[in-house]
C-alpha atoms as a PDB file:
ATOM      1  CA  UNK A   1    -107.733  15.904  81.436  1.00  0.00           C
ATOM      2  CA  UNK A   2    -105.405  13.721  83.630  1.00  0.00           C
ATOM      3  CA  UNK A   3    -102.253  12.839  83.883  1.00  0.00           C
ATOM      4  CA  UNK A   4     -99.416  11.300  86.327  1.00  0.00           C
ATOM      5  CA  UNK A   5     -97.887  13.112  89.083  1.00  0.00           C
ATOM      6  CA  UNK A   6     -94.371  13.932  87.873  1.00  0.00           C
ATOM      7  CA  UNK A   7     -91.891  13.220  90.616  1.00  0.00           C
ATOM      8  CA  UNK A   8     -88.695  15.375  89.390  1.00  0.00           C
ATOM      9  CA  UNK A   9     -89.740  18.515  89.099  1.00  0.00           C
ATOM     10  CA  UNK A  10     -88.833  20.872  92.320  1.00  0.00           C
ATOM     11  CA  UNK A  11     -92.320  22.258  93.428  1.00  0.00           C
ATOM     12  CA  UNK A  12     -95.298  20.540  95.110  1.00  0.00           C
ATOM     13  CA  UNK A  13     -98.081  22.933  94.685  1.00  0.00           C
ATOM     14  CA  UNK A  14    -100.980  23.347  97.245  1.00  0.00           C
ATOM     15  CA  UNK A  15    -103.896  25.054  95.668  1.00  0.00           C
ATOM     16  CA  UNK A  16    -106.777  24.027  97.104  1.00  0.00           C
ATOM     17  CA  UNK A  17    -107.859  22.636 100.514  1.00  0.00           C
ATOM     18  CA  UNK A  18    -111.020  21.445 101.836  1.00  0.00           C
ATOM     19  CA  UNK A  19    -112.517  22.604 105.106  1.00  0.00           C
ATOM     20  CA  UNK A  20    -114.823  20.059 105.584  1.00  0.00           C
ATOM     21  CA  UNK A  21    -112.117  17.354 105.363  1.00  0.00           C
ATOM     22  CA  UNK A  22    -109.848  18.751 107.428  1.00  0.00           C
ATOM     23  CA  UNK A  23    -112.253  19.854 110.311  1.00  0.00           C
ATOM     24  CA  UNK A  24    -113.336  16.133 110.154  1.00  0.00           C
ATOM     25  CA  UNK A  25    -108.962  15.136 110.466  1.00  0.00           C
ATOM     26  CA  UNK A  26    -109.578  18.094 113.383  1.00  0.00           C
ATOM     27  CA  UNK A  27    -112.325  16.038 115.220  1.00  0.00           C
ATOM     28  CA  UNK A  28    -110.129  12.607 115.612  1.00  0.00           C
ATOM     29  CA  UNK A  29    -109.821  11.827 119.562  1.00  0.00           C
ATOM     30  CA  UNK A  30    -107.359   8.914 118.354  1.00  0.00           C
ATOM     31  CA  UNK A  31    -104.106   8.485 116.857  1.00  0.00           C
ATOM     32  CA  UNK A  32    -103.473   5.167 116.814  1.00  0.00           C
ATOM     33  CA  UNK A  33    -102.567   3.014 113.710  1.00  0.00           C
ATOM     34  CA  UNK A  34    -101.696  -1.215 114.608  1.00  0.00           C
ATOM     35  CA  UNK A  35    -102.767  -2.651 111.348  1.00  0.00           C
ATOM     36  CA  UNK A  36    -101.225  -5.233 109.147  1.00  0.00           C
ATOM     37  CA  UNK A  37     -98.687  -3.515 107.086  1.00  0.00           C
ATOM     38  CA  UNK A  38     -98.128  -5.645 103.583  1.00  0.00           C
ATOM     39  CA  UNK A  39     -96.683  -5.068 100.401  1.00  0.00           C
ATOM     40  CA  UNK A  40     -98.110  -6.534  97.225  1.00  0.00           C
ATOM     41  CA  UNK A  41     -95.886  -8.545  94.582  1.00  0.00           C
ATOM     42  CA  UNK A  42     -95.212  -5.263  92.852  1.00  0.00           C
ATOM     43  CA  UNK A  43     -93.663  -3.674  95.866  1.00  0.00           C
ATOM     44  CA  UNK A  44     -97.033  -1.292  97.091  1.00  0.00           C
ATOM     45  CA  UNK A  45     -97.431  -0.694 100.212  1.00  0.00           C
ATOM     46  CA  UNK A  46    -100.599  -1.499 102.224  1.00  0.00           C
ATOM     47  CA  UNK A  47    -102.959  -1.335 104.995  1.00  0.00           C
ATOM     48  CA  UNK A  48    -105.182  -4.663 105.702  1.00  0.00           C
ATOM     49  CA  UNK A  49    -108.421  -3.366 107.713  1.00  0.00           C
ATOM     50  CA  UNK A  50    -110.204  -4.512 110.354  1.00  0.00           C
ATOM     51  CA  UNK A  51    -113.475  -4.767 107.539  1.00  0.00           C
ATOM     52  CA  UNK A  52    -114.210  -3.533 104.575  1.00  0.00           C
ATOM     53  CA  UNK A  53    -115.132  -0.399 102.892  1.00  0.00           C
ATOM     54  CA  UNK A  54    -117.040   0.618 100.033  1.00  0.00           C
ATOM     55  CA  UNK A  55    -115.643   2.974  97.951  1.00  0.00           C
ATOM     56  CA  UNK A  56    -117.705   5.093  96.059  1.00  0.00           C
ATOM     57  CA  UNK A  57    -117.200   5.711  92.429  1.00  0.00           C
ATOM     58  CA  UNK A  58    -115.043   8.825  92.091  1.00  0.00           C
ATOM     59  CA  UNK A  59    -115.041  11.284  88.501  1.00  0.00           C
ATOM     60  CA  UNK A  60    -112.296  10.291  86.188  1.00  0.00           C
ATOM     61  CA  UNK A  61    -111.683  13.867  84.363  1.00  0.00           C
ATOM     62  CA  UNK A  62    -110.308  16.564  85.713  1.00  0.00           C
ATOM     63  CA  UNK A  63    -108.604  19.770  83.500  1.00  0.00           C
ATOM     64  CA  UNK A  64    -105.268  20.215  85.337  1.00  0.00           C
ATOM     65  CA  UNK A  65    -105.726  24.101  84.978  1.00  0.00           C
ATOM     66  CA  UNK A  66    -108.559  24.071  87.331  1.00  0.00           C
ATOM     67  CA  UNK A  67    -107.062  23.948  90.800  1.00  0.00           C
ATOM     68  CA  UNK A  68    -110.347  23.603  92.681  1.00  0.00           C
ATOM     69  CA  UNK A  69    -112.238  20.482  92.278  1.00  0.00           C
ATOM     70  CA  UNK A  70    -115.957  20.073  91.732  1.00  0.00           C
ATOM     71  CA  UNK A  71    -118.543  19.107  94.176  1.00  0.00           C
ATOM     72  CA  UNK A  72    -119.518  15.619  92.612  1.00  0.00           C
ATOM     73  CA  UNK A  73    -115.804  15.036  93.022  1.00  0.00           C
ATOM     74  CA  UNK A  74    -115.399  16.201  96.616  1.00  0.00           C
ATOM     75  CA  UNK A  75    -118.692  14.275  97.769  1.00  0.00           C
ATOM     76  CA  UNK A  76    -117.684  10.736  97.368  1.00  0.00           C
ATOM     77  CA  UNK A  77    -113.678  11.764  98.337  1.00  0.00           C
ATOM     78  CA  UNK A  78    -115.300  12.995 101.093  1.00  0.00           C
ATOM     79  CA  UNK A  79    -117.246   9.702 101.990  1.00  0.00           C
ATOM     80  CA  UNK A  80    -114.287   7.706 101.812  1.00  0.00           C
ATOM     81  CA  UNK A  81    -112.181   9.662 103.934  1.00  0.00           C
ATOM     82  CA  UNK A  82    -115.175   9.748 106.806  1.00  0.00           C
ATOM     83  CA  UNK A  83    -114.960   5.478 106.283  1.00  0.00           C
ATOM     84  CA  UNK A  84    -111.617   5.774 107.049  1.00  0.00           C
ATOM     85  CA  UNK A  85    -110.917   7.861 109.868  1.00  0.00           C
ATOM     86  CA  UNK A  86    -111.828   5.633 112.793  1.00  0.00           C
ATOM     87  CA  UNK A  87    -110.099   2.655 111.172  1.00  0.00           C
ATOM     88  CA  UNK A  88    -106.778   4.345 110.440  1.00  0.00           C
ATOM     89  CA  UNK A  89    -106.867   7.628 112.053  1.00  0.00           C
ATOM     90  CA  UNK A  90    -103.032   7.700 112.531  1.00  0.00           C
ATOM     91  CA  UNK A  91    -102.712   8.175 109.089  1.00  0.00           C
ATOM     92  CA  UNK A  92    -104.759  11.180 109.065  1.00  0.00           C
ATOM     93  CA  UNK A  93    -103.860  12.794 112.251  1.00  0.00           C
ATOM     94  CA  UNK A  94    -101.969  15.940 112.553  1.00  0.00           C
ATOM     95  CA  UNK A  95    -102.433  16.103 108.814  1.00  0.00           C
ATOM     96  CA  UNK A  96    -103.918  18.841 106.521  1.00  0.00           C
ATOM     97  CA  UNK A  97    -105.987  17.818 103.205  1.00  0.00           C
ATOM     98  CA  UNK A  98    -105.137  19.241  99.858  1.00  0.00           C
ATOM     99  CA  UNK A  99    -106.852  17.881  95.971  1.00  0.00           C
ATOM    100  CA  UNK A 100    -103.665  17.616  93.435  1.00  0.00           C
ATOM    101  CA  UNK A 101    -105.365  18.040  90.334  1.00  0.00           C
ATOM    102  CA  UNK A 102    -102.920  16.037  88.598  1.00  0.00           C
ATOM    103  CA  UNK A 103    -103.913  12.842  90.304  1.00  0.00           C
ATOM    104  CA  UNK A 104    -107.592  12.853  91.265  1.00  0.00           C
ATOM    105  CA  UNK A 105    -107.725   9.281  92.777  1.00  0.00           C
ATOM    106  CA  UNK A 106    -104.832   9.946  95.118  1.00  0.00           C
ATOM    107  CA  UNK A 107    -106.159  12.506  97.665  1.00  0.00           C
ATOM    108  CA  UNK A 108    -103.452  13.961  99.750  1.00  0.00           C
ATOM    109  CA  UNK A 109    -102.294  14.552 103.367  1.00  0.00           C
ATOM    110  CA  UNK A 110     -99.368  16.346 104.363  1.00  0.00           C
ATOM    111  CA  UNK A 111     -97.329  17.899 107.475  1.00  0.00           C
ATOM    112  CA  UNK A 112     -94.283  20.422 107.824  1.00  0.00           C
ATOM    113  CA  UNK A 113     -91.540  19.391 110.443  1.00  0.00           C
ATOM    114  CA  UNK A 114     -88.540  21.340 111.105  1.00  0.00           C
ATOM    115  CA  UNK A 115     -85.047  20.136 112.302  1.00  0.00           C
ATOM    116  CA  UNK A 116     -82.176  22.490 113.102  1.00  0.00           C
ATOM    117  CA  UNK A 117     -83.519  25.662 110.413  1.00  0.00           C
ATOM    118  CA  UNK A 118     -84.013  22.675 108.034  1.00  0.00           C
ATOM    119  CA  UNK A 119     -87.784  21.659 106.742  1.00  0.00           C
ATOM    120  CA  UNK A 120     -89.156  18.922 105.909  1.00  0.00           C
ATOM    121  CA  UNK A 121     -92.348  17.751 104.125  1.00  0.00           C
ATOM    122  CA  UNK A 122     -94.499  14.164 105.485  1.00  0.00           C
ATOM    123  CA  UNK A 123     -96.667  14.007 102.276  1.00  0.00           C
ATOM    124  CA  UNK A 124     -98.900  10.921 102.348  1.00  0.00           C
ATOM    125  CA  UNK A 125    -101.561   9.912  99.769  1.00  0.00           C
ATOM    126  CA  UNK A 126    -104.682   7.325  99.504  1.00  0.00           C
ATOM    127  CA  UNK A 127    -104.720   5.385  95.994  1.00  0.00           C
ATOM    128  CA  UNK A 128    -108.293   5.088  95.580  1.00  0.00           C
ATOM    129  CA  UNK A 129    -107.612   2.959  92.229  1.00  0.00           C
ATOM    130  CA  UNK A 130    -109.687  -0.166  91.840  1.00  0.00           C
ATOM    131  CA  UNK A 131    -107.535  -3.713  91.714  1.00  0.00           C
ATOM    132  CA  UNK A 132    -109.294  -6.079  90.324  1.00  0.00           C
ATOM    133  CA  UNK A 133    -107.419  -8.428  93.147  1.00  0.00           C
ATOM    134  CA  UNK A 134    -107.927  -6.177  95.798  1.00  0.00           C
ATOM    135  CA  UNK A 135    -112.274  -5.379  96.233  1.00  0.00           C
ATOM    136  CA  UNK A 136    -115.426  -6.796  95.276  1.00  0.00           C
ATOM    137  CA  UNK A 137    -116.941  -4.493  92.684  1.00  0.00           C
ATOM    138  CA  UNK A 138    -120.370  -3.084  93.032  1.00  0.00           C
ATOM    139  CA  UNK A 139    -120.856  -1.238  89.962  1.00  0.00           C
ATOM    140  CA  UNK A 140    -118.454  -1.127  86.676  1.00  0.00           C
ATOM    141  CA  UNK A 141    -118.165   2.702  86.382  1.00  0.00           C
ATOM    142  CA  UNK A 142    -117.608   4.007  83.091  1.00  0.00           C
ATOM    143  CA  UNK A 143    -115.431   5.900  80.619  1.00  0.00           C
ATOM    144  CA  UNK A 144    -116.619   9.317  83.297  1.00  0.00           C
ATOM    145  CA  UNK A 145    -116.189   7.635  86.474  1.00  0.00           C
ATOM    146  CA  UNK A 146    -114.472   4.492  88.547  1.00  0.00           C
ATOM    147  CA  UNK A 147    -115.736   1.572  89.786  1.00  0.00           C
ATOM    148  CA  UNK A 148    -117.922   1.659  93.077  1.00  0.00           C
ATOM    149  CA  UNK A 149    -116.424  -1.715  94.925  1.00  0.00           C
ATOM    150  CA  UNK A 150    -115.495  -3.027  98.586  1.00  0.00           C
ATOM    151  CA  UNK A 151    -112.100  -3.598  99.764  1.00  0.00           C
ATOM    152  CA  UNK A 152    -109.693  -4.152 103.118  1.00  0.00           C
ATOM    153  CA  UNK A 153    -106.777  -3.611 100.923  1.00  0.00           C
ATOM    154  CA  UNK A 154    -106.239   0.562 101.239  1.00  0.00           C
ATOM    155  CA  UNK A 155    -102.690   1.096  99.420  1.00  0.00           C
ATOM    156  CA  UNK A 156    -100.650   4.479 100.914  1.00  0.00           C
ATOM    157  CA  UNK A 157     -97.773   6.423  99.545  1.00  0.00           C
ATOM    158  CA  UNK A 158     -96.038   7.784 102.861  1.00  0.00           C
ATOM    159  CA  UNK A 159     -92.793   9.851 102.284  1.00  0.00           C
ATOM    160  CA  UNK A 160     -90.484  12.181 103.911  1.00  0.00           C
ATOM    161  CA  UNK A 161     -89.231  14.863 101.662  1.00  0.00           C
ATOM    162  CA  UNK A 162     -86.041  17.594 102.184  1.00  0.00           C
ATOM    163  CA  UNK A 163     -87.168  20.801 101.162  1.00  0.00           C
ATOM    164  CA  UNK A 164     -85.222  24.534 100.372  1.00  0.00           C
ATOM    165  CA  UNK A 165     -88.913  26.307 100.968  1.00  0.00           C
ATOM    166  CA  UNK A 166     -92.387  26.133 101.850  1.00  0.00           C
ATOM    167  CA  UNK A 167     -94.365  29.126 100.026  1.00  0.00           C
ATOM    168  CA  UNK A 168     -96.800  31.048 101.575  1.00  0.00           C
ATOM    169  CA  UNK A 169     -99.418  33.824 100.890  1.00  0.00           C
ATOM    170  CA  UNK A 170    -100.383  35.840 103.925  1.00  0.00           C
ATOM    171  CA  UNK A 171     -99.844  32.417 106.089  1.00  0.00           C
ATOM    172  CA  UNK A 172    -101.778  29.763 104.028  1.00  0.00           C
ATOM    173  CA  UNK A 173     -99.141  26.978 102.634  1.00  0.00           C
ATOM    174  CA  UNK A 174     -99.770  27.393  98.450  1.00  0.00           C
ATOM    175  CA  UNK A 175     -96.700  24.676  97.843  1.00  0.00           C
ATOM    176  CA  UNK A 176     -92.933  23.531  98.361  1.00  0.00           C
ATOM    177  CA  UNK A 177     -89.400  23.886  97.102  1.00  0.00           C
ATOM    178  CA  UNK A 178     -87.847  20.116  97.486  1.00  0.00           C
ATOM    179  CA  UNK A 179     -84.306  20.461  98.389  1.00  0.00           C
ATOM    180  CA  UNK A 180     -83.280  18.415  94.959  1.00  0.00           C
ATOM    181  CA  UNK A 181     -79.622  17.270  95.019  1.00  0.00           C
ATOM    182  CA  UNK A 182     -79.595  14.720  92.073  1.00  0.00           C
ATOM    183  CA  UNK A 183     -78.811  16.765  88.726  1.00  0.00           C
ATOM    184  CA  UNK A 184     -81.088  14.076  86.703  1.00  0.00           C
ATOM    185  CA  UNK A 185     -82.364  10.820  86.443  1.00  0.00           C
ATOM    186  CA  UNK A 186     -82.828  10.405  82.792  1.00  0.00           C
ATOM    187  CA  UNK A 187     -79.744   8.960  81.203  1.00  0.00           C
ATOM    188  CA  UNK A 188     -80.890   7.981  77.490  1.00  0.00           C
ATOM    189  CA  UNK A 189     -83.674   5.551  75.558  1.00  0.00           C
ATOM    190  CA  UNK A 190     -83.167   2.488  74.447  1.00  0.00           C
ATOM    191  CA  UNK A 191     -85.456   0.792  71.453  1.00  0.00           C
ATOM    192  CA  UNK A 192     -86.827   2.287  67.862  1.00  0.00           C
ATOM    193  CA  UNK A 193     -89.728   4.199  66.174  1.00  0.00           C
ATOM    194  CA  UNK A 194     -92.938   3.071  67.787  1.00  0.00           C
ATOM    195  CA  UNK A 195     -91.038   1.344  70.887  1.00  0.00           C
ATOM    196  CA  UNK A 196     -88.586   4.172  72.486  1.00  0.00           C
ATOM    197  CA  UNK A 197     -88.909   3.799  75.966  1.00  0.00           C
ATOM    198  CA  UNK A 198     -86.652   6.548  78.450  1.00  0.00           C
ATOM    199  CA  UNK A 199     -83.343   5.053  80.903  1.00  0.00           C
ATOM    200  CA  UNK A 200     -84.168   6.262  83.809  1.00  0.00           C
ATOM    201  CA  UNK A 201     -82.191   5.606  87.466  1.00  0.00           C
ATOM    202  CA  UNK A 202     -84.342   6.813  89.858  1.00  0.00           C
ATOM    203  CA  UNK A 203     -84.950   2.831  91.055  1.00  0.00           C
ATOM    204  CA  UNK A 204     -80.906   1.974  90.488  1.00  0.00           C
ATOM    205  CA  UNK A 205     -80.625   5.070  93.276  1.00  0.00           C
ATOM    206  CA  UNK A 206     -83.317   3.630  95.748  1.00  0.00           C
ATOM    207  CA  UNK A 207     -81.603   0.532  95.603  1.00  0.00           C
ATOM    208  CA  UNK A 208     -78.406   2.199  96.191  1.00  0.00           C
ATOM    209  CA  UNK A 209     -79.868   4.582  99.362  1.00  0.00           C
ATOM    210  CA  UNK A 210     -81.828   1.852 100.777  1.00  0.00           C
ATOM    211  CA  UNK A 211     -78.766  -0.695 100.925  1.00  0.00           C
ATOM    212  CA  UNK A 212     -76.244   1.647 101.989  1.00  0.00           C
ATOM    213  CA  UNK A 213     -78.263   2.417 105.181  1.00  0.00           C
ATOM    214  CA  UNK A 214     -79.282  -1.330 105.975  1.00  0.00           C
ATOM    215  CA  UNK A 215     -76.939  -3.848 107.239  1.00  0.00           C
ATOM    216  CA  UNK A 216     -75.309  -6.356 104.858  1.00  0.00           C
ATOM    217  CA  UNK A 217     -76.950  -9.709 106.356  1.00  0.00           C
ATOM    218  CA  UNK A 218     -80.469  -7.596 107.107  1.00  0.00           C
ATOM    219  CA  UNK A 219     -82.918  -8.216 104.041  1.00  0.00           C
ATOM    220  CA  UNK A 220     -86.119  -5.673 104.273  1.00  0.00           C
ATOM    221  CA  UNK A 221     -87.401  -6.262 100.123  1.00  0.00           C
ATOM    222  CA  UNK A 222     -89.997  -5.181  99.252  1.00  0.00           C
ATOM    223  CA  UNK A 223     -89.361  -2.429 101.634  1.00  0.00           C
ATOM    224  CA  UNK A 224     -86.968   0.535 100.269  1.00  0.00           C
ATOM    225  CA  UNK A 225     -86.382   2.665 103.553  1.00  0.00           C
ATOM    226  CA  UNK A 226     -84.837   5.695 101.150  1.00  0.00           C
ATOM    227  CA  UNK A 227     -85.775   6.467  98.138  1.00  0.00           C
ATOM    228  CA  UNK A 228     -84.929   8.742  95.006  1.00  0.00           C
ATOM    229  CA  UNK A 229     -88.118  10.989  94.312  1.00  0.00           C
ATOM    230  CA  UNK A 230     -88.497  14.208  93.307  1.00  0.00           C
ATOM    231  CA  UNK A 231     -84.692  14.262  92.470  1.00  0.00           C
ATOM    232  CA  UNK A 232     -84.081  14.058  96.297  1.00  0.00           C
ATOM    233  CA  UNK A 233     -83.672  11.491  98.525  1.00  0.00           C
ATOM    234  CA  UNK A 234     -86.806  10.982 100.420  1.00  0.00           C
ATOM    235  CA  UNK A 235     -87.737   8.585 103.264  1.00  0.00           C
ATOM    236  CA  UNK A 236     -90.832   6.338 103.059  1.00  0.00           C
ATOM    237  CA  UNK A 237     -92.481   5.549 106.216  1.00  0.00           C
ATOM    238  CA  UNK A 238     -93.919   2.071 107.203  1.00  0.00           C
ATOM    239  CA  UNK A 239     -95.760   3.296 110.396  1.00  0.00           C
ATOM    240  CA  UNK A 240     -97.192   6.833 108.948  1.00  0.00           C
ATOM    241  CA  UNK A 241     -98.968   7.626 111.940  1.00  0.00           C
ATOM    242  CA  UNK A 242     -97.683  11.202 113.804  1.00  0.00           C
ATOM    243  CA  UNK A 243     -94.535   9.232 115.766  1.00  0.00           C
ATOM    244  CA  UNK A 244     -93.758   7.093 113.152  1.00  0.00           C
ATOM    245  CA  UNK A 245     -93.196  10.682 110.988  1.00  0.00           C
ATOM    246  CA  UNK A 246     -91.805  12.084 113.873  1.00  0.00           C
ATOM    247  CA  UNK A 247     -88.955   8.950 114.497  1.00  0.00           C
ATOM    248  CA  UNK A 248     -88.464   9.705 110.839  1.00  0.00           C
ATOM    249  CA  UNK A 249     -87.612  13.358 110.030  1.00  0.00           C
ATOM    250  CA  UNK A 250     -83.769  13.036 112.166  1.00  0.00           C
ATOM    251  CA  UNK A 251     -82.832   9.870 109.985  1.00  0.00           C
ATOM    252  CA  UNK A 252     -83.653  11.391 106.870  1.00  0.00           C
ATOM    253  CA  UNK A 253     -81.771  14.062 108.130  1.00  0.00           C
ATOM    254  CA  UNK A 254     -78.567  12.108 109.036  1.00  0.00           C
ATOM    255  CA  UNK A 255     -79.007   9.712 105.406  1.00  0.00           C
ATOM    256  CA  UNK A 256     -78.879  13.286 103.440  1.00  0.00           C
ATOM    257  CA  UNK A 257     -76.220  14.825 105.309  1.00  0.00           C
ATOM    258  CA  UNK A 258     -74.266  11.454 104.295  1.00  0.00           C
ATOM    259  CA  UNK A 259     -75.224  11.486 100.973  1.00  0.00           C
ATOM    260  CA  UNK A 260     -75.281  14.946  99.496  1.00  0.00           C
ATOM    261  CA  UNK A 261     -71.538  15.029  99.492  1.00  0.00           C
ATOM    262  CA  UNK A 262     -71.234  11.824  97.514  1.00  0.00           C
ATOM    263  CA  UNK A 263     -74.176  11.951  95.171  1.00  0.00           C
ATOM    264  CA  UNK A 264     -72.723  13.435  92.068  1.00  0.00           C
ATOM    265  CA  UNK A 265     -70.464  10.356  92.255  1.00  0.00           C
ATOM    266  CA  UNK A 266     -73.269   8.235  92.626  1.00  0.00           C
ATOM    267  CA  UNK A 267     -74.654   9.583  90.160  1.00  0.00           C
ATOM    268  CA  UNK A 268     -71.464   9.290  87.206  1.00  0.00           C
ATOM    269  CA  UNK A 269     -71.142   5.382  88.751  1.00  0.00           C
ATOM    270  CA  UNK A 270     -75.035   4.423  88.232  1.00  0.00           C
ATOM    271  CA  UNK A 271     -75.320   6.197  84.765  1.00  0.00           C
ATOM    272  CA  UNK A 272     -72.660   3.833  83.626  1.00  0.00           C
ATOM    273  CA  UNK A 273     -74.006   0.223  85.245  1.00  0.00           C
ATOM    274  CA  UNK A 274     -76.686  -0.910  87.068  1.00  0.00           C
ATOM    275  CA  UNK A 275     -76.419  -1.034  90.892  1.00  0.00           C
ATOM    276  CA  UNK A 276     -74.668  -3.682  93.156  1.00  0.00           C
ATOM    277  CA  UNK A 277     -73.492  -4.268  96.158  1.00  0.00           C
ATOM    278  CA  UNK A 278     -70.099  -4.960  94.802  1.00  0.00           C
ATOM    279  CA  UNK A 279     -69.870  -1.681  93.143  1.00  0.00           C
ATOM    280  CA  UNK A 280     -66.326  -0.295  94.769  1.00  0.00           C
ATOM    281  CA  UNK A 281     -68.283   3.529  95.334  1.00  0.00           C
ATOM    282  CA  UNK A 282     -70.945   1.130  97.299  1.00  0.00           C
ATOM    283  CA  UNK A 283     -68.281  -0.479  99.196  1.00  0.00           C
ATOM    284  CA  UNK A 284     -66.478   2.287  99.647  1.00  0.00           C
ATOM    285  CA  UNK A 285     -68.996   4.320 101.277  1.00  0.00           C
ATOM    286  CA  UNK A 286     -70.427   1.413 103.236  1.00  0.00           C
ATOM    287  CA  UNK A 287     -67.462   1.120 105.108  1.00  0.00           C
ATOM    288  CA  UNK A 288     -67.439   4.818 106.425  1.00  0.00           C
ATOM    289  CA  UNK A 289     -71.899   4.210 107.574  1.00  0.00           C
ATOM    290  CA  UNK A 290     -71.964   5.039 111.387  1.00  0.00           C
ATOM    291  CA  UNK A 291     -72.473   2.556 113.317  1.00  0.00           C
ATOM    292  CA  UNK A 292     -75.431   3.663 115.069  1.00  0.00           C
ATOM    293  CA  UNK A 293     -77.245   2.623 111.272  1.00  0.00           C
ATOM    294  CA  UNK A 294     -77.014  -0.906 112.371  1.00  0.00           C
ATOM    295  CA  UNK A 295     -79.807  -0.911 114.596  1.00  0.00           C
ATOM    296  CA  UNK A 296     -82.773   0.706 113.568  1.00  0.00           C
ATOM    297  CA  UNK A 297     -83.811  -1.851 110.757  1.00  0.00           C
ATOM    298  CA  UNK A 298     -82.832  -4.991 113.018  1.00  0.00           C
ATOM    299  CA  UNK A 299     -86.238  -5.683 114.509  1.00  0.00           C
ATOM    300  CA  UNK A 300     -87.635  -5.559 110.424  1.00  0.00           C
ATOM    301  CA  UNK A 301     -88.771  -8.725 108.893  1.00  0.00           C
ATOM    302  CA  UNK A 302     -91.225  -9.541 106.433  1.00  0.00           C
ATOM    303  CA  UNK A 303     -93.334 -13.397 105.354  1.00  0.00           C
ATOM    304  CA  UNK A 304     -93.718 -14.253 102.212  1.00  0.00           C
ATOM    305  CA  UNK A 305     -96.995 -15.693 101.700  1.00  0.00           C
ATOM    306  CA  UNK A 306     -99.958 -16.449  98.714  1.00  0.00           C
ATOM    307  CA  UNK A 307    -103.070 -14.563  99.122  1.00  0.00           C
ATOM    308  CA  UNK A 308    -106.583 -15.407  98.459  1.00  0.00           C
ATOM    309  CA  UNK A 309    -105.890 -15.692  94.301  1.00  0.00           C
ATOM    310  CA  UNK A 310    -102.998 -17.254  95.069  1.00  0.00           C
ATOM    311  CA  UNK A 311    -100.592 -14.117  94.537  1.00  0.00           C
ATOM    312  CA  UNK A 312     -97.661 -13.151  95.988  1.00  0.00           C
ATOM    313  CA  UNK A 313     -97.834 -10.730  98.907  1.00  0.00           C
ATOM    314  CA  UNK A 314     -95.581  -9.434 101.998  1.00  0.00           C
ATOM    315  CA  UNK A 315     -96.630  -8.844 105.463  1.00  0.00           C
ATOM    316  CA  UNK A 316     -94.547  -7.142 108.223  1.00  0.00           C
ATOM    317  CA  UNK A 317     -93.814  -9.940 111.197  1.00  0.00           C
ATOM    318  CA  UNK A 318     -92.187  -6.686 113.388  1.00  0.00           C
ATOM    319  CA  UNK A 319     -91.343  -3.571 113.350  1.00  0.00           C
ATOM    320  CA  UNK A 320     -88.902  -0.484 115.627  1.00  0.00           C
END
């Protein structure tokens, strides 16, 4: 039984962990991570190795009720991860492994920072998914398990995330409270019988965080800087190694403490039209962004180019 992580709902739960994987994230002597950064032409963000990887084929079913996964699961997550280590071991470092049963091919990594009595969460995670675009496949898979193939390609989620709590039992993390300030995301459906599909604003909000915080001439697509997940706003990270989290956790700070008092108007404004830069709530609150905002995306800037099939792609020229 799988399904897809939902990203409203308040608690991240951490019920199992792997020793072996994290005494293996113990053993890296290096942190660095200078790699290509790109995006694809549906705004995922990835790393470009050095060379390329196999990936093993990984079991497709999981039941969600089991929290601890099986061995022929852990064995080739286990392979990857040990592939990966010395290539980007900033991603990794400082880090702590836990399996979400929810989403087997999209092992996760996280790290607890606090700022002034306030938490916050760096959860990062590997999609292991096979794109046909992306890897040479080695062996098909089946309807039980994924495609064995090789790849440079290695696509990351990276986020910050506020949170009200971390839960523990006798000092092991088992999950986290996200400090949600958006009410909801789900405004209505639009179509009939067979073809309802749910009105969501959860992107109409990124757009709206990300702009605010970015200068008016400074362009940074496909990159969204802040983001609306969980119901929160979260930050996602282009350099996810331990400084890059580190540089990260006071301007997520600062971008909530700006935003928490406006968001219920926000909210009212984006339920009714779509976003825009022209929007007087945007313009309003643009006006009153410190100064000091101006800065820290200046050195950004991403080329457009056509990949090997001729598709669309992003790569990051420069970066703060």
């Amino acid at each position: 039984m799988m399904c897809t992580v939902d990203t409203t709902v308040n608690t991240i739960p951490v019920r199992y962990t792997d020793s072996r994987i994290n005494e293996m994230i113990r053993s890296l002597s290096s942190e660095s991570l200078v790699l290509p950064q790109h995006f694809n032409q549906n705004e995922e963000f990835f790393l470009k190795l050095p060379e390329e990887i196999e990936v093993p084929g990984i079991p497709i079913h999981h039941d969600i009720r089991r929290s601890t996964p099986k061995e022929e699961y852990l064995a080739p997550v286990r392979q990857v991860i040990e592939a990966l280590l010395p290539l980007i071991p900033g991603f990794f470092h400082e880090t702590s492994y836990y399996f979400d049963a929810s989403e087997v091919l999209r092992p996760c990594f996280f790290q607890v920072f606090r700022l002034n009595k306030l938490s916050f969460l760096y959860l990062g995670r590997l999609d292991l998914s096979f794109r046909t675009h992306d890897g040479e496949m080695i062996d098909h898979g089946g309807n039980d398990r994924t495609p064995r193939y090789r790849t440079r390609n290695i696509y990351l989620d990276c986020d910050l995330i506020p949170l009200d709590e971390i839960l523990l039992d006798e000092r092991r993390v088992t999950g986290f409270i996200v400090r949600q300030i958006i009410s909801q995301t789900w405004i209505g459906e639009t179509g009939r019988g067979y073809f309802v599909q749910g009105i969501w604003i959860d992107h109409e909000l990124t757009k709206f965080f990300s702009r605010l915080f970015i200068p008016r001439e400074t362009s940074l697509y496909p990159y969204y800087p802040f983001t609306c997940k969980y119901r929160s706003l979260c930050h996602a990270l282009l350099d996810p190694d331990p400084e890059g989290r580190r540089r990260g956790v006071p301007r997520l700070k600062r971008a909530l403490e700006f935003i928490e008092p406006e968001i219920e108007e926000i909210q009212n404004h984006l339920k009714k039209e779509s976003f825009s830069p022209e929007l007087p709530i945007f313009t309003s609150l643009k006006g009153r962004i410190p100064p000091v905002w101006n800065g820290l995306w200046k050195e950004i800037r991403f080329k457009r180019y056509l990949n090997e099939h001729d598709m669309k792609e992003f790569v990051l020229e420069s970066a703060t």
